[in-house]
Protein backbone atom coordinates (compact mmCIF):
# COMPACT_ATOMS: atom_id res chain seq x y z
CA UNK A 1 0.00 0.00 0.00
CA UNK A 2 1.28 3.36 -0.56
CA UNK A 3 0.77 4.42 3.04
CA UNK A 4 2.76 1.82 4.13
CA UNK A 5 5.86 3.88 1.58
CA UNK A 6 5.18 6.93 2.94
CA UNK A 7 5.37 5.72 6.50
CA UNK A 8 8.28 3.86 5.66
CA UNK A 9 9.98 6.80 4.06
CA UNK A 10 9.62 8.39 7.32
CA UNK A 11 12.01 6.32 8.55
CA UNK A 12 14.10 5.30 5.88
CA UNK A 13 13.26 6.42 2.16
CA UNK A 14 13.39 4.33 -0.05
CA UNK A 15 17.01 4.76 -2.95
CA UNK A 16 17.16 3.75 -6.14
CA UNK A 17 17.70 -0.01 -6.83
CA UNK A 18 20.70 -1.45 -8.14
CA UNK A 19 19.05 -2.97 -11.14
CA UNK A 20 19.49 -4.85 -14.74
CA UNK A 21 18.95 -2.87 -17.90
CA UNK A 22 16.14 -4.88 -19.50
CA UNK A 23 17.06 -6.07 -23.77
CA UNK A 24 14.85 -6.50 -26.51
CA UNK A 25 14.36 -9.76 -25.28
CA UNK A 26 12.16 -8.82 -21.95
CA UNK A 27 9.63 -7.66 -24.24
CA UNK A 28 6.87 -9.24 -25.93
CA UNK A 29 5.99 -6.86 -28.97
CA UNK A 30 2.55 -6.86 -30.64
CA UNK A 31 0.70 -4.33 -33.17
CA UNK A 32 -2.97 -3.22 -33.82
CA UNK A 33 -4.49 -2.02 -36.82
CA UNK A 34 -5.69 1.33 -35.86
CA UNK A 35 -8.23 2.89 -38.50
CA UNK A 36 -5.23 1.88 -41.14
CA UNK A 37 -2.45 2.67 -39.02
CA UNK A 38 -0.33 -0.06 -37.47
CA UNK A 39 0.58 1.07 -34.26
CA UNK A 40 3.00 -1.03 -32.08
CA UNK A 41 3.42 -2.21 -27.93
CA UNK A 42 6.18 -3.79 -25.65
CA UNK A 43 4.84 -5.89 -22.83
CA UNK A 44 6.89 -6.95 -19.69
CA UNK A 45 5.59 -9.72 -17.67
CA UNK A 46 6.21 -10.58 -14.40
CA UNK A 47 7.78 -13.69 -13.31
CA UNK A 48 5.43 -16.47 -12.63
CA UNK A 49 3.09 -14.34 -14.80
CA UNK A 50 -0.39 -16.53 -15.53
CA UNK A 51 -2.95 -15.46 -17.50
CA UNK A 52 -5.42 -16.80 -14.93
CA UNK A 53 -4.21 -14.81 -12.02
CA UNK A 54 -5.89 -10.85 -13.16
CA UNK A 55 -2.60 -9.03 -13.17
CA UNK A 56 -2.65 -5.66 -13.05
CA UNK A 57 -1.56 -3.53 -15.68
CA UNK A 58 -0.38 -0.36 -16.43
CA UNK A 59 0.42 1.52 -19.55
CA UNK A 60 3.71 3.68 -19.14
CA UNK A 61 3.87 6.28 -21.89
CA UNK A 62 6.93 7.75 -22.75
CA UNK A 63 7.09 11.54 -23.22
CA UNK A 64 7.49 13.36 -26.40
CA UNK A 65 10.59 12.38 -28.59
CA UNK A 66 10.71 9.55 -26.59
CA UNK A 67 10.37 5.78 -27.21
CA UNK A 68 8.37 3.12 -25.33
CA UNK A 69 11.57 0.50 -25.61
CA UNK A 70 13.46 3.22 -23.41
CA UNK A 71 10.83 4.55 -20.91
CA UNK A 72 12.15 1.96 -17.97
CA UNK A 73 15.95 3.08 -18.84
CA UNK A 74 14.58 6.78 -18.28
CA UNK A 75 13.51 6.20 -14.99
CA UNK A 76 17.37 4.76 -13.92
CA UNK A 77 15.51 0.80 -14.68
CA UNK A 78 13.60 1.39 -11.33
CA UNK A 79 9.90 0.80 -13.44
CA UNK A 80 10.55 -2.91 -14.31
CA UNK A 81 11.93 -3.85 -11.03
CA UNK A 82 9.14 -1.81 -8.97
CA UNK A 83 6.40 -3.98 -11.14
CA UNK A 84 8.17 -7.45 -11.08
CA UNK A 85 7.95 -7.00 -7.33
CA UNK A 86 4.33 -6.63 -7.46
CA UNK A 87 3.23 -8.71 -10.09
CA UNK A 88 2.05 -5.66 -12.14
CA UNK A 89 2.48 -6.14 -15.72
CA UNK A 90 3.45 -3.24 -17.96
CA UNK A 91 2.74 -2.18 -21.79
CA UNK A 92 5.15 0.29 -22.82
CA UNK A 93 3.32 2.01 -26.37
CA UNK A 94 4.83 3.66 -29.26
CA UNK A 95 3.21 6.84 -30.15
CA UNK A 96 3.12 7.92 -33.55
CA UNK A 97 6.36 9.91 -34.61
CA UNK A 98 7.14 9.81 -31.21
CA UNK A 99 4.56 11.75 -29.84
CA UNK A 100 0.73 11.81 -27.94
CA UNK A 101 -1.29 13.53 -29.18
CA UNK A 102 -2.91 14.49 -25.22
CA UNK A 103 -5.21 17.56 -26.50
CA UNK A 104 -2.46 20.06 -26.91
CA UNK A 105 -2.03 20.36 -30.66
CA UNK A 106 0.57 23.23 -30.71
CA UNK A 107 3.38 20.50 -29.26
CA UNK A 108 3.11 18.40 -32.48
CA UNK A 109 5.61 18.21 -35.46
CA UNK A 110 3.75 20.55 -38.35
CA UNK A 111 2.80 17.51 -39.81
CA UNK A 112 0.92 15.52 -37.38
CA UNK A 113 -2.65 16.14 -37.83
CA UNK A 114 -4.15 13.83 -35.09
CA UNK A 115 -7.45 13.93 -36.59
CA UNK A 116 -5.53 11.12 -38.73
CA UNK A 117 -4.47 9.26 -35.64
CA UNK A 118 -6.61 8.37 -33.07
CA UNK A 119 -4.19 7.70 -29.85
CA UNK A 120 -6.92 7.54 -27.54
CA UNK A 121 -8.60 4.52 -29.95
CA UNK A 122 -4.93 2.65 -29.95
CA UNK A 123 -4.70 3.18 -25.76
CA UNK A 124 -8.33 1.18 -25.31
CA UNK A 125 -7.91 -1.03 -27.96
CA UNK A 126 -4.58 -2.00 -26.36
CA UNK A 127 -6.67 -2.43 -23.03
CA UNK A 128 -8.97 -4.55 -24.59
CA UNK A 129 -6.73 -6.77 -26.22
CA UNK A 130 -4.90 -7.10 -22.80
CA UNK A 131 -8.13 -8.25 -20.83
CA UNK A 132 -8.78 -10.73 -23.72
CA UNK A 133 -5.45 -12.03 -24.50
CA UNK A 134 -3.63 -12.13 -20.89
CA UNK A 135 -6.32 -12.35 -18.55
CA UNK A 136 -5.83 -8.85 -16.83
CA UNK A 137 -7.82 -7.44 -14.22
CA UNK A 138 -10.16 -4.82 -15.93
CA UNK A 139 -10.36 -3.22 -12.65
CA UNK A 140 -7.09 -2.52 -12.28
CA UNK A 141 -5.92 -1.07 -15.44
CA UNK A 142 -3.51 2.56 -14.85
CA UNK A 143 -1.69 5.07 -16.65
CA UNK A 144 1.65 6.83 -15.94
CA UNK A 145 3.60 8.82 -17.87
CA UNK A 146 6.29 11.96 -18.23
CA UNK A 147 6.15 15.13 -20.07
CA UNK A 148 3.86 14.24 -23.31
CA UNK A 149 3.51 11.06 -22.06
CA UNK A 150 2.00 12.70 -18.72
CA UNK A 151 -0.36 15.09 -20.84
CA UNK A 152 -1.79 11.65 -22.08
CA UNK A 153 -2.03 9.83 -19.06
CA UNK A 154 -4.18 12.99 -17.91
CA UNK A 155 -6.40 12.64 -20.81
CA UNK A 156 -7.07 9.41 -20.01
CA UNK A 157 -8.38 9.96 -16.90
CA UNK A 158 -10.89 12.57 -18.62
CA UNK A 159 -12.04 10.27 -21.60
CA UNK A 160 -11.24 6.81 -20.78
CA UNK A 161 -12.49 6.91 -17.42
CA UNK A 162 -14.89 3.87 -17.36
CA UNK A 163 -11.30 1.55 -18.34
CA UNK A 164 -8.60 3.09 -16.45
CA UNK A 165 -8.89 3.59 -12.58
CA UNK A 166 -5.77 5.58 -11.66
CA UNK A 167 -3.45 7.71 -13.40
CA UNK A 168 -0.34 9.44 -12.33
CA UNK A 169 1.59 12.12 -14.50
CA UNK A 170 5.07 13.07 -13.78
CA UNK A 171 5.79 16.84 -14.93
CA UNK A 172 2.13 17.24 -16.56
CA UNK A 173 -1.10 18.66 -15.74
CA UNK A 174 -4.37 19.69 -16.92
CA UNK A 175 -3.61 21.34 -20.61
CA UNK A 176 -6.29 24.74 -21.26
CA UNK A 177 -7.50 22.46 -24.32
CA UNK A 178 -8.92 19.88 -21.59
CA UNK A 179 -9.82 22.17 -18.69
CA UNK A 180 -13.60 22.33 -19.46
CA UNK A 181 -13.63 18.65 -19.33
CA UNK A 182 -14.49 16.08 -16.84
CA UNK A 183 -14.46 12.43 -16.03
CA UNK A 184 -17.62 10.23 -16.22
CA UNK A 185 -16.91 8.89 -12.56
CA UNK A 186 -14.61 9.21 -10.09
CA UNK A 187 -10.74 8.50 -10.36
CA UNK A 188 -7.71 8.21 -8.14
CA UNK A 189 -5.30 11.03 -9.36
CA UNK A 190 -1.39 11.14 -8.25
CA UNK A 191 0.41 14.27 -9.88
CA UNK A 192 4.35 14.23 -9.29
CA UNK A 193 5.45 17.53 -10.46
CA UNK A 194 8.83 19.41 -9.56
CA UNK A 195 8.36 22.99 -9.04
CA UNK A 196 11.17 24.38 -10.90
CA UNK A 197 10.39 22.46 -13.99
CA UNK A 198 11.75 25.05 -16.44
CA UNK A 199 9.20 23.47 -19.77
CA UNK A 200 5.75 22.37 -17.95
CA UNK A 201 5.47 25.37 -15.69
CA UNK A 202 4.41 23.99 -11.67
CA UNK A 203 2.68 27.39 -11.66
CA UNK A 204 0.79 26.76 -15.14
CA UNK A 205 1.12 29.47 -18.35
CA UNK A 206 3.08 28.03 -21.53
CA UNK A 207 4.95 24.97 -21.95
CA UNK A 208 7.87 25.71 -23.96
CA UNK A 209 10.94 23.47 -24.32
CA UNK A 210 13.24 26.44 -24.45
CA UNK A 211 12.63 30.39 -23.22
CA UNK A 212 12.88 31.69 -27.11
CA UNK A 213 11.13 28.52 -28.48
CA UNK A 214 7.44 28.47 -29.13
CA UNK A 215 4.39 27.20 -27.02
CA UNK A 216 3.68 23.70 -26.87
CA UNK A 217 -0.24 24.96 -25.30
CA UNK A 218 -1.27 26.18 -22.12
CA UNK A 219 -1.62 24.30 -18.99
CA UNK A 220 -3.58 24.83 -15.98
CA UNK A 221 -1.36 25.16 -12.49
CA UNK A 222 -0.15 21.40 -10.66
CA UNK A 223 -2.67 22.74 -7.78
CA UNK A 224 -5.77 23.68 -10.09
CA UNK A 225 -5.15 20.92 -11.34
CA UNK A 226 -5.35 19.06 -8.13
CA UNK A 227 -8.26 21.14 -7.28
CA UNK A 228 -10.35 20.26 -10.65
CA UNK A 229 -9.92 16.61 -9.55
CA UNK A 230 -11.01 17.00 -5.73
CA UNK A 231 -13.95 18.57 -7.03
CA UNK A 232 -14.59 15.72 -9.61
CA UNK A 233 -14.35 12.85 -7.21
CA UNK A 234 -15.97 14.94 -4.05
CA UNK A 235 -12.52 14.98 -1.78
CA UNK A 236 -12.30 16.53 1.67
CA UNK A 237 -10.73 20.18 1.04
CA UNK A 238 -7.81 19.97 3.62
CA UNK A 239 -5.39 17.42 2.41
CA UNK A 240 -3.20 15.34 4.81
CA UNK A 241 0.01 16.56 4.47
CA UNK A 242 3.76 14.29 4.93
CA UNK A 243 7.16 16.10 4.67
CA UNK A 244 9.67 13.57 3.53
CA UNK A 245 12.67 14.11 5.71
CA UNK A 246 16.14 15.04 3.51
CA UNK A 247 17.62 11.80 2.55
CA UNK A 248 19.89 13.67 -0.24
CA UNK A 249 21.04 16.79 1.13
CA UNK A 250 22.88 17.25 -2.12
CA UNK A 251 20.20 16.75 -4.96
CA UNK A 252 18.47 20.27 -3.67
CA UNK A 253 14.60 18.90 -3.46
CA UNK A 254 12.73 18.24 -0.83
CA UNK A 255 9.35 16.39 -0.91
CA UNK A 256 5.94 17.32 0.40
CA UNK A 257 3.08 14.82 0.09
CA UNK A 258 -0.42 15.95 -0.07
CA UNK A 259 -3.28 13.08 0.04
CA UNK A 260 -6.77 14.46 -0.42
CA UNK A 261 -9.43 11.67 0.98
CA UNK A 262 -12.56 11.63 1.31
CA UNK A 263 -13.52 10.65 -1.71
CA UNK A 264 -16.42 9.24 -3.97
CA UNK A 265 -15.81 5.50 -5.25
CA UNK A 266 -12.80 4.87 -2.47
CA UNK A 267 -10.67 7.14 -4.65
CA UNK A 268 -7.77 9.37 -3.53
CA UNK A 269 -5.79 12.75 -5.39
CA UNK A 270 -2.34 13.17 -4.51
CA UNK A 271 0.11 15.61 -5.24
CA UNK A 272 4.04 14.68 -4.84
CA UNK A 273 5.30 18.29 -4.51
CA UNK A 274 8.96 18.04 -5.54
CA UNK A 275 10.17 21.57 -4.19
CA UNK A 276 13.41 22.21 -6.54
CA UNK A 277 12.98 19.19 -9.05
CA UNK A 278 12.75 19.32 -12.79
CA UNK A 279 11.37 18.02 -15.87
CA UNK A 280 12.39 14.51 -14.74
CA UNK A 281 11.47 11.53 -12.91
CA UNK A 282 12.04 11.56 -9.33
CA UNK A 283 14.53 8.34 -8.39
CA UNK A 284 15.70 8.63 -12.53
CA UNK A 285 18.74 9.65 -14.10
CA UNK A 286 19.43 12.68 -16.22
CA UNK A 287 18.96 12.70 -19.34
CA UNK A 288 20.12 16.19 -20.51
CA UNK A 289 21.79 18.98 -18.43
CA UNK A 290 20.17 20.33 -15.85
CA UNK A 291 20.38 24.17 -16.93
CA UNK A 292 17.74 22.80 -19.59
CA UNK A 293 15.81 20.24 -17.76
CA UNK A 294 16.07 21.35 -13.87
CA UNK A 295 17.15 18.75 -11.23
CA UNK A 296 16.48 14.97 -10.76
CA UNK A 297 15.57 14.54 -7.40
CA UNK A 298 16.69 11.32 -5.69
CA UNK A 299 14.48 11.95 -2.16
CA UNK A 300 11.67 9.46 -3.79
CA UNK A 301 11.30 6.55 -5.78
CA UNK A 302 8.52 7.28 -7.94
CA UNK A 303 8.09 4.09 -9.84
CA UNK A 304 7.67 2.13 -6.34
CA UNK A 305 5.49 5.24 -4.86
CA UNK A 306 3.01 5.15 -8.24
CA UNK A 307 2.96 1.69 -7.98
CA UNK A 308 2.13 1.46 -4.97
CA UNK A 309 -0.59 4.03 -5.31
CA UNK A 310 -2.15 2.19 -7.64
CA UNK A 311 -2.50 -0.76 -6.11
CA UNK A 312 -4.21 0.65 -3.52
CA UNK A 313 -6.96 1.77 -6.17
CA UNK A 314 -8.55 -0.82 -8.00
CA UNK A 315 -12.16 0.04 -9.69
């Protein structure tokens, strides 16, 4: 249970595992035909993985310019591990150049029209064919994500709410082009978001990867955001509120926990406020330097905490 992490954290948090770097070969890779388009997925199994057991699954979508077959390297291999140890088993999917298209059109390539390419249609088909196929628990279907990937995982949670019962973005939020929007029921919303992110603004305003470059859309604030989904799902106002204590004293973050309860359904919305982190996963590695992406903070696993919050809400 995710309680039981951040109670545990109190007393020792929890460092990033010494892991293997998964190969081609821990992946099972499968396509749909998508309205024409063939659109591909990596699947990692857990061991002793049976179809007859309802395994959880989650969908981890990699953020723009990314790739599905390097989303687990991107979070230091910590993803893999984190679900092998819970039986959870994960789809990695390819977007379409690269790229979801998550209801911000400005962020596209000029010619991506997504009109052509329905990702939302590819994300439940891919559900579907999970459920039928390998015998996974339709209750306890999730989406996680970073950057673009993020922006997705939120848009799930607006339009595919009656399949997925728990998202959580890392550096993403509500986008302008979704704000009106709402889910058909209640969901359990985690947002991990660093607040010196330097492209998806904590504050909200324009994402832009650069300060000259152009806008990739406007997004809402982390907390509006927080406080559209409290409002969907009927949370208590006040939220209960952990301080991590300083396990790094040299990554310059610090992590406040904010659990809003209450809720309709048995669901829960968190925020993991990363005071000083970046545009990165907390518990990754660096991927470019951090005068352009901000600081990876190494106070938190994420892949165990999201995990772990996600197992704690099932449908």
């Amino acid at each position: 249970m995710y309680r039981r992490y951040l109670l545990s954290a109190l007393i020792l948090v929890v460092l990033v595992a010494a892991c293997r770097r998964p190969n081609a070969a821990d992946y099972v890779t499968e396509t749909l035909d998508i309205d024409g388009v063939t659109r591909t997925y990596h699947i990692h199994f857990p061991p002793e993985f049976s179809k007859t057991d309802a395994a959880p699954l989650v969908l981890a979508l990699h953020g723009g310019g990314g790739q599905g077959l390097k989303f687990n390297q991107s979070t230091a291999d910590t993803l893999i591990p984190a679900a092998e140890a819970q039986g959870v088993v994960l789809v990695f999917p390819e977007g379409i150049d690269n790229q979801w298209c998550d209801g911000r059109s400005e962020h596209l390539a000029d010619d991506r029209n997504c009109e052509d390419v329905d990702d939302l249609a590819f994300l439940s088909a891919v559900i579907d064919h999970m459920i039928a196929d390998y015998g996974v628990d339709p209750a306890s279907v999730y989406a996680t994500g970073i950057s673009n990937g993020g922006f997705m995982s939120v848009r799930l949670a607006v339009d595919l709410t009656d399949k997925i019962a728990a998202v959580a973005p890392v550096a993403a939020q509500l986008s302008v082009a979704l704000a009106d929007a709402a889910p058909s029921q209640p969901i359990s919303v985690m947002i991990v978001n660093g607040t010196d992110d330097p492209i998806v603004p904590f504050d909200g305003g324009e994402v832009r990867l650069f300060d000259f470059s152009r806008s990739r859309g406007e997004i809402l604030s982390t907390e509006e955001t927080i406080e559209r989904f409290r409002g969907y799902d009927g949370c208590a106002t006040t939220p209960d509120v952990v301080e991590l204590p300083d396990s790094d004293a040299e990554d310059g973050t610090a992590v406040t926990i904010e659990t809003y309860t209450g809720c309709a359904n048995n669901t829960e919305v968190v925020l993991v406020r990363v005071v000083g982190g970046g545009h990165t996963w907390p518990g990754g590695q660096p991927y470019l330097s951090p005068k352009l992406v901000g600081v990876v903070s190494q106070e938190i696993n994420a892949s165990e905490l999201i995990l772990d919050f996600f197992l704690d809400h099932a449908r």
